[in-house]
C-alpha atoms as a PDB file:
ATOM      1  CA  UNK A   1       0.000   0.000   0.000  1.00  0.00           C
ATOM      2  CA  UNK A   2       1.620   3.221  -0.642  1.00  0.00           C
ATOM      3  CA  UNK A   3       0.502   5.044   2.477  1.00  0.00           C
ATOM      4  CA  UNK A   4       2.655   2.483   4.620  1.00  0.00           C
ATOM      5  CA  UNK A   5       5.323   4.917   4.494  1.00  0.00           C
ATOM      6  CA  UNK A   6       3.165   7.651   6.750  1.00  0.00           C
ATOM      7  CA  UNK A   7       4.399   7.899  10.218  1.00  0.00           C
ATOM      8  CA  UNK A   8       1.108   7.091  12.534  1.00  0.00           C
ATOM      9  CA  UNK A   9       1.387   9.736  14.401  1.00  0.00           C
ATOM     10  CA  UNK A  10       2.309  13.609  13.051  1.00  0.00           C
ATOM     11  CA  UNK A  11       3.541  16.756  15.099  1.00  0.00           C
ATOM     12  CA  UNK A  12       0.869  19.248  15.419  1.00  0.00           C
ATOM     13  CA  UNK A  13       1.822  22.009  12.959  1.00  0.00           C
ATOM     14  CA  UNK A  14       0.378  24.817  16.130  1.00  0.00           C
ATOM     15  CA  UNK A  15       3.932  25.197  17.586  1.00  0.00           C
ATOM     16  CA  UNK A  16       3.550  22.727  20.653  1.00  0.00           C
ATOM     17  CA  UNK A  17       5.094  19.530  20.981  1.00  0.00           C
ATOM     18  CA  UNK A  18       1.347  17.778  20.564  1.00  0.00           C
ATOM     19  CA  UNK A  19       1.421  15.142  17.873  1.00  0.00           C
ATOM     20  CA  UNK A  20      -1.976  13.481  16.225  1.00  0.00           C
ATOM     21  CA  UNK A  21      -3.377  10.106  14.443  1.00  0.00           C
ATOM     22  CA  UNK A  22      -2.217  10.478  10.305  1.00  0.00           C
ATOM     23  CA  UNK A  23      -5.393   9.276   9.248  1.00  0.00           C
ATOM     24  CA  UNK A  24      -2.808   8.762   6.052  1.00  0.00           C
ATOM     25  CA  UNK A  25      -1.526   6.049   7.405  1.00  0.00           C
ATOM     26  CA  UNK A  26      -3.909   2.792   8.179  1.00  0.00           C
ATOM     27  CA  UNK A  27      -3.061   2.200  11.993  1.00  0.00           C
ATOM     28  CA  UNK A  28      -3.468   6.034  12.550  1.00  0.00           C
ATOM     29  CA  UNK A  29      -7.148   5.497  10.650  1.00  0.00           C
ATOM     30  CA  UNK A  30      -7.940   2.816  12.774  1.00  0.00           C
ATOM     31  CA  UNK A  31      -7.266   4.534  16.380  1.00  0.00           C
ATOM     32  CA  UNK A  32      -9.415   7.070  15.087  1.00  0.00           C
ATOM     33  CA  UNK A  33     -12.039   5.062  14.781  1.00  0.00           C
ATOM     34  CA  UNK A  34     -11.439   3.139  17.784  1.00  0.00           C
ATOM     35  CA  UNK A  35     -11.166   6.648  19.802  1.00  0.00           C
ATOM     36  CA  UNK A  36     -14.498   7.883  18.363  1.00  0.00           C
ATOM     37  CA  UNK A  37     -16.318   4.794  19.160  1.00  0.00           C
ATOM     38  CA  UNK A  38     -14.978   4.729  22.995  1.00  0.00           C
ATOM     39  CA  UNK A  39     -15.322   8.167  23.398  1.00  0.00           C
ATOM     40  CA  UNK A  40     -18.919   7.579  21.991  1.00  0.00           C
ATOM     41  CA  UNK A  41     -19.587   4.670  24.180  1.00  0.00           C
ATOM     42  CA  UNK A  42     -18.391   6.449  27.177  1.00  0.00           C
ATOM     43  CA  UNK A  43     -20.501   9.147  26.537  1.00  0.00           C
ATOM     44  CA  UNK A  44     -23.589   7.446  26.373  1.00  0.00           C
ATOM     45  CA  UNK A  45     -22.785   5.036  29.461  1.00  0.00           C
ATOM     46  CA  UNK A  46     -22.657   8.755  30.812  1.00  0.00           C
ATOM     47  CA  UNK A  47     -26.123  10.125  29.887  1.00  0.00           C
ATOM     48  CA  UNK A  48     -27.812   6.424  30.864  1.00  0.00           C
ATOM     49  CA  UNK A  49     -26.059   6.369  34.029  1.00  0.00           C
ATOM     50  CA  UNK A  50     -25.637   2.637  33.240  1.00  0.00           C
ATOM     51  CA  UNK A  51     -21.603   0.622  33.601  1.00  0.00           C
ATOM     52  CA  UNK A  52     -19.167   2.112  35.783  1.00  0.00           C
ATOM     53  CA  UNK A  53     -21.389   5.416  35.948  1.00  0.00           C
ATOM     54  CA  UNK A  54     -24.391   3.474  37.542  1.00  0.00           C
ATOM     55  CA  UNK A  55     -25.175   5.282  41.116  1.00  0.00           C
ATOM     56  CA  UNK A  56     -24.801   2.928  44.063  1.00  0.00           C
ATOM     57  CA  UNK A  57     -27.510   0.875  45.252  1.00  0.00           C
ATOM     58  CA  UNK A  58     -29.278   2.359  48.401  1.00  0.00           C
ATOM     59  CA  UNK A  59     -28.365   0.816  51.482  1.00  0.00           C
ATOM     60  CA  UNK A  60     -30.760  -1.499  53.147  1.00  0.00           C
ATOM     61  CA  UNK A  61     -32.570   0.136  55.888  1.00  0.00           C
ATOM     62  CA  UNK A  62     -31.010  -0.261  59.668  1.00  0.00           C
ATOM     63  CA  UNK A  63     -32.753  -2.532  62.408  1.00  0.00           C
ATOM     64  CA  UNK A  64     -31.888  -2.229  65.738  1.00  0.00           C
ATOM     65  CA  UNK A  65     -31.404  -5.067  67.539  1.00  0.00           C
ATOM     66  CA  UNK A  66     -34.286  -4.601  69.824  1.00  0.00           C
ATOM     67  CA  UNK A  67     -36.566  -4.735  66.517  1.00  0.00           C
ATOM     68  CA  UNK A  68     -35.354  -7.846  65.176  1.00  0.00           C
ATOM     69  CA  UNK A  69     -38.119 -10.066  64.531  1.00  0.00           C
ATOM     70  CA  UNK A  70     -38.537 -12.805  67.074  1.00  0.00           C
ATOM     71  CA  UNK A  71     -36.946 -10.745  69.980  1.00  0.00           C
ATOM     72  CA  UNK A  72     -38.779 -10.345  72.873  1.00  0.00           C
ATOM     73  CA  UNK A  73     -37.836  -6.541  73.165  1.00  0.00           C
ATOM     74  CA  UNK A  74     -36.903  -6.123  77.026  1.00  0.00           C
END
């Protein structure tokens, strides 16, 4: 293929030492994509509040030992 010979990742032309994907080069293309689709995924874990993002269950409510069931409760 004659974009093997693009380096995967290119310096950012904005003066900082940031590089990028090449989108040029195949592997570059495919992080892309991979990076959009977790990003995405992540995202709408996120708004669902679903995965790693769920909230914790609620906590069972307390009982104090004198309201146990089957104590005599002196």
């Amino acid at each position: 293929m004659h974009h093997d010979d693009e380096p995967v990742f290119k310096r950012s032309q904005w003066g900082t030492n940031r590089y990028y994907y090449n989108a040029r080069n195949p592997v570059g293309l495919v992080l892309i994509v991979i990076t959009v689709l977790a990003v995405g995924t992540m995202l709408i874990l996120m708004a669902n509040r679903a995965g790693p993002f769920a909230p914790p269950p609620a906590p069972a409510p307390w009982n104090s030992p004198s309201a146990a069931p089957g104590s005599s409760g002196r």
